[in-house]
C-alpha atoms as a PDB file:
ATOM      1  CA  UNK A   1     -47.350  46.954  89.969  1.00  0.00           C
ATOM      2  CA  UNK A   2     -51.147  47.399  90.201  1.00  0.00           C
ATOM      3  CA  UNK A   3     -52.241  46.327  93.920  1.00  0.00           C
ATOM      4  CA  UNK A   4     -55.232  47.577  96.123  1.00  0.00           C
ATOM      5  CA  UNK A   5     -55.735  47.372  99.800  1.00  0.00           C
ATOM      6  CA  UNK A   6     -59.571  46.623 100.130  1.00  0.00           C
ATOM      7  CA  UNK A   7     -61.768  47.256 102.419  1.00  0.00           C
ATOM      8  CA  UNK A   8     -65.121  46.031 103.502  1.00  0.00           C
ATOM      9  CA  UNK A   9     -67.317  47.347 106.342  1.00  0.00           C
ATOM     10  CA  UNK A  10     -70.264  44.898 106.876  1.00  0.00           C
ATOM     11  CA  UNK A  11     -72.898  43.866 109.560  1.00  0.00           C
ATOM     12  CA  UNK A  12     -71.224  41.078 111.210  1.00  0.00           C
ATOM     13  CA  UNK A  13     -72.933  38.625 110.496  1.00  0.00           C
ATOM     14  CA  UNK A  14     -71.746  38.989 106.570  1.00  0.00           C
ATOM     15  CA  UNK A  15     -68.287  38.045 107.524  1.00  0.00           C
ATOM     16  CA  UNK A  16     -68.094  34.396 107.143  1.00  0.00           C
ATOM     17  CA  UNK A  17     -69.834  35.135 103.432  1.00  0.00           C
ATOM     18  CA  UNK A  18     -67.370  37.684 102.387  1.00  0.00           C
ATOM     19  CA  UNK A  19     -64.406  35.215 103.806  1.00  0.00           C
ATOM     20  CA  UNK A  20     -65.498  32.713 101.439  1.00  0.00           C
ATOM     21  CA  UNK A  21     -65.403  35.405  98.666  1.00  0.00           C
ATOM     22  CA  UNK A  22     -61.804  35.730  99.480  1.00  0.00           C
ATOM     23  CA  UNK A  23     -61.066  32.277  99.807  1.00  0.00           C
ATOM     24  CA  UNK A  24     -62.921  31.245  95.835  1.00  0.00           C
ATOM     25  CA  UNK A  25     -60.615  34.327  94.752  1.00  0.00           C
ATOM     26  CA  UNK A  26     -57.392  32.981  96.176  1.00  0.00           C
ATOM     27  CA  UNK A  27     -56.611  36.333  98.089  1.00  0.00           C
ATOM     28  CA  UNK A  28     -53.593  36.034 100.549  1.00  0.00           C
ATOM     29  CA  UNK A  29     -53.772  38.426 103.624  1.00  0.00           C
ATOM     30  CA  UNK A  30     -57.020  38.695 105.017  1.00  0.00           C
ATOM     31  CA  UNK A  31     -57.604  41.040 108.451  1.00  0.00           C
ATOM     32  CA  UNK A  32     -60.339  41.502 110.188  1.00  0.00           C
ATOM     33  CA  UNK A  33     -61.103  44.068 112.661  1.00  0.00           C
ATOM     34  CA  UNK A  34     -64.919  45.142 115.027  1.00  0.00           C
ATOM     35  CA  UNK A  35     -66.240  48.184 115.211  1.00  0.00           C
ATOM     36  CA  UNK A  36     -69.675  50.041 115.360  1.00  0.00           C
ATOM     37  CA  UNK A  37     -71.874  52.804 113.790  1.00  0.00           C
ATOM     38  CA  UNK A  38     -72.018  56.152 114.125  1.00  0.00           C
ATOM     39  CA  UNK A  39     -75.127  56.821 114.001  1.00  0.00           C
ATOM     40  CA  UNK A  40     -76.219  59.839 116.440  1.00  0.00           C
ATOM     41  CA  UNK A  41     -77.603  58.453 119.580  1.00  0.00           C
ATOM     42  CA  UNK A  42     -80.362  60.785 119.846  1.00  0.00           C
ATOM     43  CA  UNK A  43     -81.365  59.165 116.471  1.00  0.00           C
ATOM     44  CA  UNK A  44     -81.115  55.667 117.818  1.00  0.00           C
ATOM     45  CA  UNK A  45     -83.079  56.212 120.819  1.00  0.00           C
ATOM     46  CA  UNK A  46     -85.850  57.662 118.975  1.00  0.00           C
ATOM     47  CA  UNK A  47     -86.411  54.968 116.702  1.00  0.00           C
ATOM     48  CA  UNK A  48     -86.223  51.724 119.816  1.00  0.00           C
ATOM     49  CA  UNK A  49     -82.383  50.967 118.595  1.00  0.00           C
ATOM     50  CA  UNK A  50     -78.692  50.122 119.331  1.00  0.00           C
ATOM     51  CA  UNK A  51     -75.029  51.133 117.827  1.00  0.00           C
ATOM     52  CA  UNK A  52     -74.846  48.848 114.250  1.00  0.00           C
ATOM     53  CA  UNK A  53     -72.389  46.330 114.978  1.00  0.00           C
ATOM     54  CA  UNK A  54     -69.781  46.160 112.454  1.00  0.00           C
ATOM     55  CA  UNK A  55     -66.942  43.791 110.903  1.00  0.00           C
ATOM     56  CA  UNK A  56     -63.918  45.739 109.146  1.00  0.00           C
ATOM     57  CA  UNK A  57     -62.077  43.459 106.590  1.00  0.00           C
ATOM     58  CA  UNK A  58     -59.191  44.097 104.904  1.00  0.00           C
ATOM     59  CA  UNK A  59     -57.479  42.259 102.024  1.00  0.00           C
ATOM     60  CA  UNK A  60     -54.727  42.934  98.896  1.00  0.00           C
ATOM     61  CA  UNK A  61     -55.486  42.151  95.174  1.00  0.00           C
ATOM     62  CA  UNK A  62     -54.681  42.825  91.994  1.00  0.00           C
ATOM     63  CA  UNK A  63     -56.691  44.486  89.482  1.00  0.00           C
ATOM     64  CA  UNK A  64     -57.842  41.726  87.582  1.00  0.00           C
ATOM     65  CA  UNK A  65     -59.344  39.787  90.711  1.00  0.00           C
ATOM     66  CA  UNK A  66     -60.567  43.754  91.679  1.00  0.00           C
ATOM     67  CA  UNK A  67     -63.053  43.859  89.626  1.00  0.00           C
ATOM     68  CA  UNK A  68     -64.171  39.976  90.226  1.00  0.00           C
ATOM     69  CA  UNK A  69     -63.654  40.990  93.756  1.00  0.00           C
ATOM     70  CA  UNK A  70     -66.417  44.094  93.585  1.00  0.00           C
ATOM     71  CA  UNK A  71     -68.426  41.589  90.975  1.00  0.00           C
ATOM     72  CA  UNK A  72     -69.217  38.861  93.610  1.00  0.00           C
ATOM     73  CA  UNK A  73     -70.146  41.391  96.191  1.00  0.00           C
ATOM     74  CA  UNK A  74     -72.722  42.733  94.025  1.00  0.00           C
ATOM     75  CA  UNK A  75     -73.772  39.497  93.518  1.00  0.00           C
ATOM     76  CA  UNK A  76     -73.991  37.719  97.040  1.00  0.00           C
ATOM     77  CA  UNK A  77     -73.800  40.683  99.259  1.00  0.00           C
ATOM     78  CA  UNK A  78     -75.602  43.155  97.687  1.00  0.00           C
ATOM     79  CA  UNK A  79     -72.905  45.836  98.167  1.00  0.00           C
ATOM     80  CA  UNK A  80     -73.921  48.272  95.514  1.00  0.00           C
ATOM     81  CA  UNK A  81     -77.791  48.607  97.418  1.00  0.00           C
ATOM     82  CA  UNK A  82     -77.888  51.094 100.206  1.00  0.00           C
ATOM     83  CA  UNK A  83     -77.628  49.548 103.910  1.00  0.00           C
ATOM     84  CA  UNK A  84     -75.361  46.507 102.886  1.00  0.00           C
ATOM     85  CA  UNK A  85     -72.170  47.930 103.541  1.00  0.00           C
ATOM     86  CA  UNK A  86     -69.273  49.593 101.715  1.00  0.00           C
ATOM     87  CA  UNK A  87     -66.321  48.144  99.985  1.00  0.00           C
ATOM     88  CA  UNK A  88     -63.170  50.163  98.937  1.00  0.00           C
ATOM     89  CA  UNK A  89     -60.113  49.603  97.450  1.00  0.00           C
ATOM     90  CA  UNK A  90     -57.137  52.227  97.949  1.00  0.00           C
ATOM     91  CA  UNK A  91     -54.075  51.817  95.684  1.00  0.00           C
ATOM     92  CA  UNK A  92     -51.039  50.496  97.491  1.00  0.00           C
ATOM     93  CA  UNK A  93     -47.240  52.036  95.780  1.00  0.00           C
ATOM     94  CA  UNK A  94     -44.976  49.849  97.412  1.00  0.00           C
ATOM     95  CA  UNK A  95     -44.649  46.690  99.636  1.00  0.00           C
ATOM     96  CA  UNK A  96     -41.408  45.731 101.730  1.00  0.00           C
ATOM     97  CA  UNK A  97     -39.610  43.074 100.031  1.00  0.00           C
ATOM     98  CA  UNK A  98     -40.876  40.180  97.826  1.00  0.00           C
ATOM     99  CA  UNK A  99     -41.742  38.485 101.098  1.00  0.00           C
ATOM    100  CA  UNK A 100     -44.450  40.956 101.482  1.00  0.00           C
ATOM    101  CA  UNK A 101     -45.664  41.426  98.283  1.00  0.00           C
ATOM    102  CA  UNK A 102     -46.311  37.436  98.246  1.00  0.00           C
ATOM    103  CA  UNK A 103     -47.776  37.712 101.768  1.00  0.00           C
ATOM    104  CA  UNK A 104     -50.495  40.495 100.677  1.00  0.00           C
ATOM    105  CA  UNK A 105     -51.008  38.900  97.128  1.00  0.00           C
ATOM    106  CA  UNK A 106     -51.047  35.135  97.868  1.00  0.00           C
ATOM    107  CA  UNK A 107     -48.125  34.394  95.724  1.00  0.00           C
ATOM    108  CA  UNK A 108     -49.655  35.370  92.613  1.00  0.00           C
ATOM    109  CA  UNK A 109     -47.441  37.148  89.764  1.00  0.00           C
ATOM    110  CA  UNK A 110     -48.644  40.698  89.202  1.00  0.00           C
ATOM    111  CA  UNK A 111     -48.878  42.606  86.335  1.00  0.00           C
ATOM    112  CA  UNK A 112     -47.039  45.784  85.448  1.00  0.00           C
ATOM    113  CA  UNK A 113     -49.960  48.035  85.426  1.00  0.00           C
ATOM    114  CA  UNK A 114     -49.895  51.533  87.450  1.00  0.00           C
ATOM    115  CA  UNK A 115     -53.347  51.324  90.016  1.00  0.00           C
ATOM    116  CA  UNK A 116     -56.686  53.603  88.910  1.00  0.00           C
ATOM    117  CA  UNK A 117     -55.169  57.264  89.936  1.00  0.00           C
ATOM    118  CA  UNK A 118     -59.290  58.304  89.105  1.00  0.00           C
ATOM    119  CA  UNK A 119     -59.817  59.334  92.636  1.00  0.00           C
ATOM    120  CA  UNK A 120     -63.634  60.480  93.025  1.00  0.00           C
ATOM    121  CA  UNK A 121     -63.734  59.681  96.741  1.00  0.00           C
ATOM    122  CA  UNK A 122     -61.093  59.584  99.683  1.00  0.00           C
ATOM    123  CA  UNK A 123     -60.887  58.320 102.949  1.00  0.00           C
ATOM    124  CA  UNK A 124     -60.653  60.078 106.037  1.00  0.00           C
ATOM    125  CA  UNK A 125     -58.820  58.704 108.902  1.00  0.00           C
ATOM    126  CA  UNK A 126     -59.421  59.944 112.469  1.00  0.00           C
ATOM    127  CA  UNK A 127     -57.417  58.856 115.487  1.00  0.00           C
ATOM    128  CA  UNK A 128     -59.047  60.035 118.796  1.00  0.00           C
ATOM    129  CA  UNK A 129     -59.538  59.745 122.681  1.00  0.00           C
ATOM    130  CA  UNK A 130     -61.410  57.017 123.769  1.00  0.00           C
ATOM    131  CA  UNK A 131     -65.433  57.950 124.242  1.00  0.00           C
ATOM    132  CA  UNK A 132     -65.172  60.935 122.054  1.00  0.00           C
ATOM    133  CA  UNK A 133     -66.420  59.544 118.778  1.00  0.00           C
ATOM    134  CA  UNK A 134     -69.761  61.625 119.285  1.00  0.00           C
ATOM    135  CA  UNK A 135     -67.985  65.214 119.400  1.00  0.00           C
ATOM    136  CA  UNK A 136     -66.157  63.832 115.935  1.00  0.00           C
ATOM    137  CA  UNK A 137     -69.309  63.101 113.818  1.00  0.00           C
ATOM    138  CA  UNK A 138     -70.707  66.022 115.394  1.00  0.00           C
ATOM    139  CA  UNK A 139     -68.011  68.336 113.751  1.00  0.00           C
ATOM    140  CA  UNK A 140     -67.755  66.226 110.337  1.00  0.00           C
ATOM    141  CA  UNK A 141     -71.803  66.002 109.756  1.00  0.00           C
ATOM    142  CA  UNK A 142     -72.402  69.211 108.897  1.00  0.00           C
ATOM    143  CA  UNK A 143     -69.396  69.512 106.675  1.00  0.00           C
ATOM    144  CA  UNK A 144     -70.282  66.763 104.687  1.00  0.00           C
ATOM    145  CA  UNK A 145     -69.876  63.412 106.395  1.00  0.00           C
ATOM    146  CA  UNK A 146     -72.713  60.958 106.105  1.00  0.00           C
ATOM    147  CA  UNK A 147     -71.484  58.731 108.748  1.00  0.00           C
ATOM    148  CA  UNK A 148     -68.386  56.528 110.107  1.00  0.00           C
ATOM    149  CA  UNK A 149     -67.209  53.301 111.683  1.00  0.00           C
ATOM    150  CA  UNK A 150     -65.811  53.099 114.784  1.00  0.00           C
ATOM    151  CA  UNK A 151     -62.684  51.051 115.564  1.00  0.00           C
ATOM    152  CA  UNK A 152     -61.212  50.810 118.723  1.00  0.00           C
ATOM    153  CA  UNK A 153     -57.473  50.979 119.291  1.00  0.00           C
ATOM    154  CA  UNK A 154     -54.977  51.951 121.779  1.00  0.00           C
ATOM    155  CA  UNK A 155     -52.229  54.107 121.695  1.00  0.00           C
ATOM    156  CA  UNK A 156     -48.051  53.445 122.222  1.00  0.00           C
ATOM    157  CA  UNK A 157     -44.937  55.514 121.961  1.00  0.00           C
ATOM    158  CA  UNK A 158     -47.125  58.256 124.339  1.00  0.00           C
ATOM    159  CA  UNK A 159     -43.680  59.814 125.305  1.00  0.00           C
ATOM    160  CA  UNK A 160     -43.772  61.211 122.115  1.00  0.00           C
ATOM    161  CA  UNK A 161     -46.963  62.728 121.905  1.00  0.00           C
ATOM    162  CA  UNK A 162     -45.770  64.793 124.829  1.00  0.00           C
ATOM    163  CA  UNK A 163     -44.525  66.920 122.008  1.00  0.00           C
ATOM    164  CA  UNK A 164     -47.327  68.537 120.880  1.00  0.00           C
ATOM    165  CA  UNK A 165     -48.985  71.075 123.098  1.00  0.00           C
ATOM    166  CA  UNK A 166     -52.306  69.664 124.350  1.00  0.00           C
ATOM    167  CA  UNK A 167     -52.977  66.485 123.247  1.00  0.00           C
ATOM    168  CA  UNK A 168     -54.500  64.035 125.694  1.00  0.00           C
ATOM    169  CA  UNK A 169     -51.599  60.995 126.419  1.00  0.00           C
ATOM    170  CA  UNK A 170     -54.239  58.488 126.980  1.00  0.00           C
ATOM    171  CA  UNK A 171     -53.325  55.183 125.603  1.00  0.00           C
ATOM    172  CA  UNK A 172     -57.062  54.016 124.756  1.00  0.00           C
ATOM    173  CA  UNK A 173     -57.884  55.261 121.160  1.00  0.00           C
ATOM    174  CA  UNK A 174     -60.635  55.171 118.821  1.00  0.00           C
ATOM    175  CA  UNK A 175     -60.205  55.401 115.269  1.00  0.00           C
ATOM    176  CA  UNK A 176     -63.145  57.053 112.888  1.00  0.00           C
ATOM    177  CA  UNK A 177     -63.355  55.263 109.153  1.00  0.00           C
ATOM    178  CA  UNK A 178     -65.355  58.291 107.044  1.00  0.00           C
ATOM    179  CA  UNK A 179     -65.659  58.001 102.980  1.00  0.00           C
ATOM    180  CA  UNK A 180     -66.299  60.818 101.453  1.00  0.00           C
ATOM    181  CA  UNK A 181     -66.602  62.375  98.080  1.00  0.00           C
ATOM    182  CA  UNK A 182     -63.179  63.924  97.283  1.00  0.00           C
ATOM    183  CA  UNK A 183     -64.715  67.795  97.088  1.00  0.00           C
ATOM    184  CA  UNK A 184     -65.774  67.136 100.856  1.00  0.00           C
ATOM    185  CA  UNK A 185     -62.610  65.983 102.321  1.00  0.00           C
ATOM    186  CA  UNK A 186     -60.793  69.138 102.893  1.00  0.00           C
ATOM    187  CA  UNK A 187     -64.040  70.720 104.614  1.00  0.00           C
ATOM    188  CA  UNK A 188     -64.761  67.670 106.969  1.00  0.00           C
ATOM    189  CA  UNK A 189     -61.235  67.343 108.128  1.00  0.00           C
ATOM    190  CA  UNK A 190     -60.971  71.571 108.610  1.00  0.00           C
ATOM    191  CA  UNK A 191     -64.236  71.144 110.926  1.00  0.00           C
ATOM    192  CA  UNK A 192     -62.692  67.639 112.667  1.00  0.00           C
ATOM    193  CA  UNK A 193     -59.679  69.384 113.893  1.00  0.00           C
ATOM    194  CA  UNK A 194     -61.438  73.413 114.715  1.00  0.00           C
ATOM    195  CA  UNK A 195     -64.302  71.418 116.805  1.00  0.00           C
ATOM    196  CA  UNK A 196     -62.236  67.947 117.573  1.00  0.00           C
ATOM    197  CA  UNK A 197     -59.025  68.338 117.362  1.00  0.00           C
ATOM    198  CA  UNK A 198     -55.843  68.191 119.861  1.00  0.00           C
ATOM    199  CA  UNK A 199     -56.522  71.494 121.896  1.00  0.00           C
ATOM    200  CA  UNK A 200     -60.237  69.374 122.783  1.00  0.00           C
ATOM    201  CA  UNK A 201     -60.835  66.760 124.897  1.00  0.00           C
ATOM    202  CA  UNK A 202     -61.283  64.401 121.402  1.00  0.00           C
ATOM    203  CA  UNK A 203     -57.643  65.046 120.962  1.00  0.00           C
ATOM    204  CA  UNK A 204     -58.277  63.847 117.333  1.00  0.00           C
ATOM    205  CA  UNK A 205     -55.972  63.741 114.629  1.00  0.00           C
ATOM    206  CA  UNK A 206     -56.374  63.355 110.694  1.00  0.00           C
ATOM    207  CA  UNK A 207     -54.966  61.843 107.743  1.00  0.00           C
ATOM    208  CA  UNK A 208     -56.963  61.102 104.034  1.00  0.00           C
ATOM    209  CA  UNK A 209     -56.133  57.811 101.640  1.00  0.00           C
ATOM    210  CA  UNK A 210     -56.857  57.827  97.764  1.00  0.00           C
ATOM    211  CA  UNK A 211     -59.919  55.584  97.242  1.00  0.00           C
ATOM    212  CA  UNK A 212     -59.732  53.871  93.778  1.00  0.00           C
ATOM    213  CA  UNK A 213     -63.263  52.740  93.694  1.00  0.00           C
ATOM    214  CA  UNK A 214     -65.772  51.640  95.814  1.00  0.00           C
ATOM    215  CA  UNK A 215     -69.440  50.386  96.203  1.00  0.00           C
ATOM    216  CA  UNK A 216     -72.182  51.194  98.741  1.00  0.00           C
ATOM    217  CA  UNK A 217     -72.461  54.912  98.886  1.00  0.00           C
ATOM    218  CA  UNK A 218     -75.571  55.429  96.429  1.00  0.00           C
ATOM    219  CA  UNK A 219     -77.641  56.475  99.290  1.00  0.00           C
ATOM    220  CA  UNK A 220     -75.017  59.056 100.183  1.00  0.00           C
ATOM    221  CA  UNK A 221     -74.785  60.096  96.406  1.00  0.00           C
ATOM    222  CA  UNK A 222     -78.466  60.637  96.285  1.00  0.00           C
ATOM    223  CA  UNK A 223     -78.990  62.772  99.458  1.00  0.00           C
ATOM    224  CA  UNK A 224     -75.951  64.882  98.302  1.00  0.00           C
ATOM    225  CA  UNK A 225     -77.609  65.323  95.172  1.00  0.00           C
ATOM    226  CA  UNK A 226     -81.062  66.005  96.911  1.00  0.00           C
ATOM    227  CA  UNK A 227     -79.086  69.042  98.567  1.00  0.00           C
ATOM    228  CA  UNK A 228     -77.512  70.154  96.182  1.00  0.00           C
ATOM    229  CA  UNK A 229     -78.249  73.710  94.902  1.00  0.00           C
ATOM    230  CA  UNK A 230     -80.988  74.424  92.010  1.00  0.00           C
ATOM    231  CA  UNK A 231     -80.114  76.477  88.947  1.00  0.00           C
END
């Protein structure tokens, strides 16, 4: 079964034209979430500015309507130019019943094909304290991350998290959205939980996801390349 969860992190005021996107494809589930930049504030106050609102929005496909998916986002939102967002697509194994699968697919019959195991990038999940995003993207910049989106959450089952030594058992959360190139991951999520993690105020936890393909991250292809050592 060849299914993607995709993601797309716009400017919010792209969300009504990638909705209509979904809707021409006939995708089924569609979620949509807020959140903000991460730019560092410093940064932002320099230059006269405020947080980058965001939209987060999530759908299932195939792979055929993948790549017509990615196609019309080139085409009427720009995605593969730097500063119009980023799109994603991580390969799902298994859904809960045929219920599900028709829930996440819209009914359509999918093919037999295995998802693209080609995984150049990953992405990083952080869950984290309320107001603590700063002291995250402050550990993960220098190890690599370019930046993040901010989604905020809150937390349940906080009996349980009285388990591990340290972490904070407040129920407002934040959770940190970073892509990054596949050689980074390991060194951004070692610096996340040294500088962020559960013994720190941040509390901040971390998991990665296989990233199929995605669009949007030229600019943070070039500057890596830019750094990148000379022979």
């Amino acid at each position: 079964m060849e299914l993607y969860y995709v993601t797309a992190i716009l400017d919010r005021g792209k969300r009504e034209s990638l909705e209509k996107i979904y809707r021409a494809l006939g995708l089924g589930m569609d979620l949509s979430m807020l959140g903000r930049g991460t730019a560092p504030r410093e940064l932002l106050s320099l230059r006269g500015l405020t947080p980058t609102e965001k939209v987060i929005m999530a759908t299932c496909t195939d792979g055929s309507r993948l790549k017509q998916l990615f196609h019309q986002a080139k085409l009427q939102l720009y995605i593969d130019i730097p500063g119009n967002g980023i799109m994603l697509a991580v390969p799902v194994k298994s859904a809960g019943g045929t219920q599900a699968l028709a829930y996440l697919t819209g009914g359509i019959e999918m093919n037999q094909e295995k998802p693209n195991m080609n995984f150049e990038y990953e992405l990083i999940y952080v869950i984290l304290n309320e107001g603590y995003s700063d002291d995250v993207m402050d550990a993960a910049r220098p190890a690599g991350a370019a930046g993040g989106t901010v989604i905020a959450a809150k937390g349940t089952g906080l009996h349980q998290a009285e388990k591990f030594e340290g972490m904070s058992l407040a129920s407002e959360k934040e959770i940190i959205l970073i892509v990054a190139k596949a050689s980074a991951k390991a060194e951004i999520m070692r610096a996340i939980i040294e500088k962020a993690g559960t013994h720190t105020k941040a509390g901040a936890v971390c998991f990665s996801l296989p990233v199929s393909r995605v669009e949007g991250l030229r600019r943070l292809e070039e500057e890596q390349d830019e750094t990148a050592p000379r022979e």
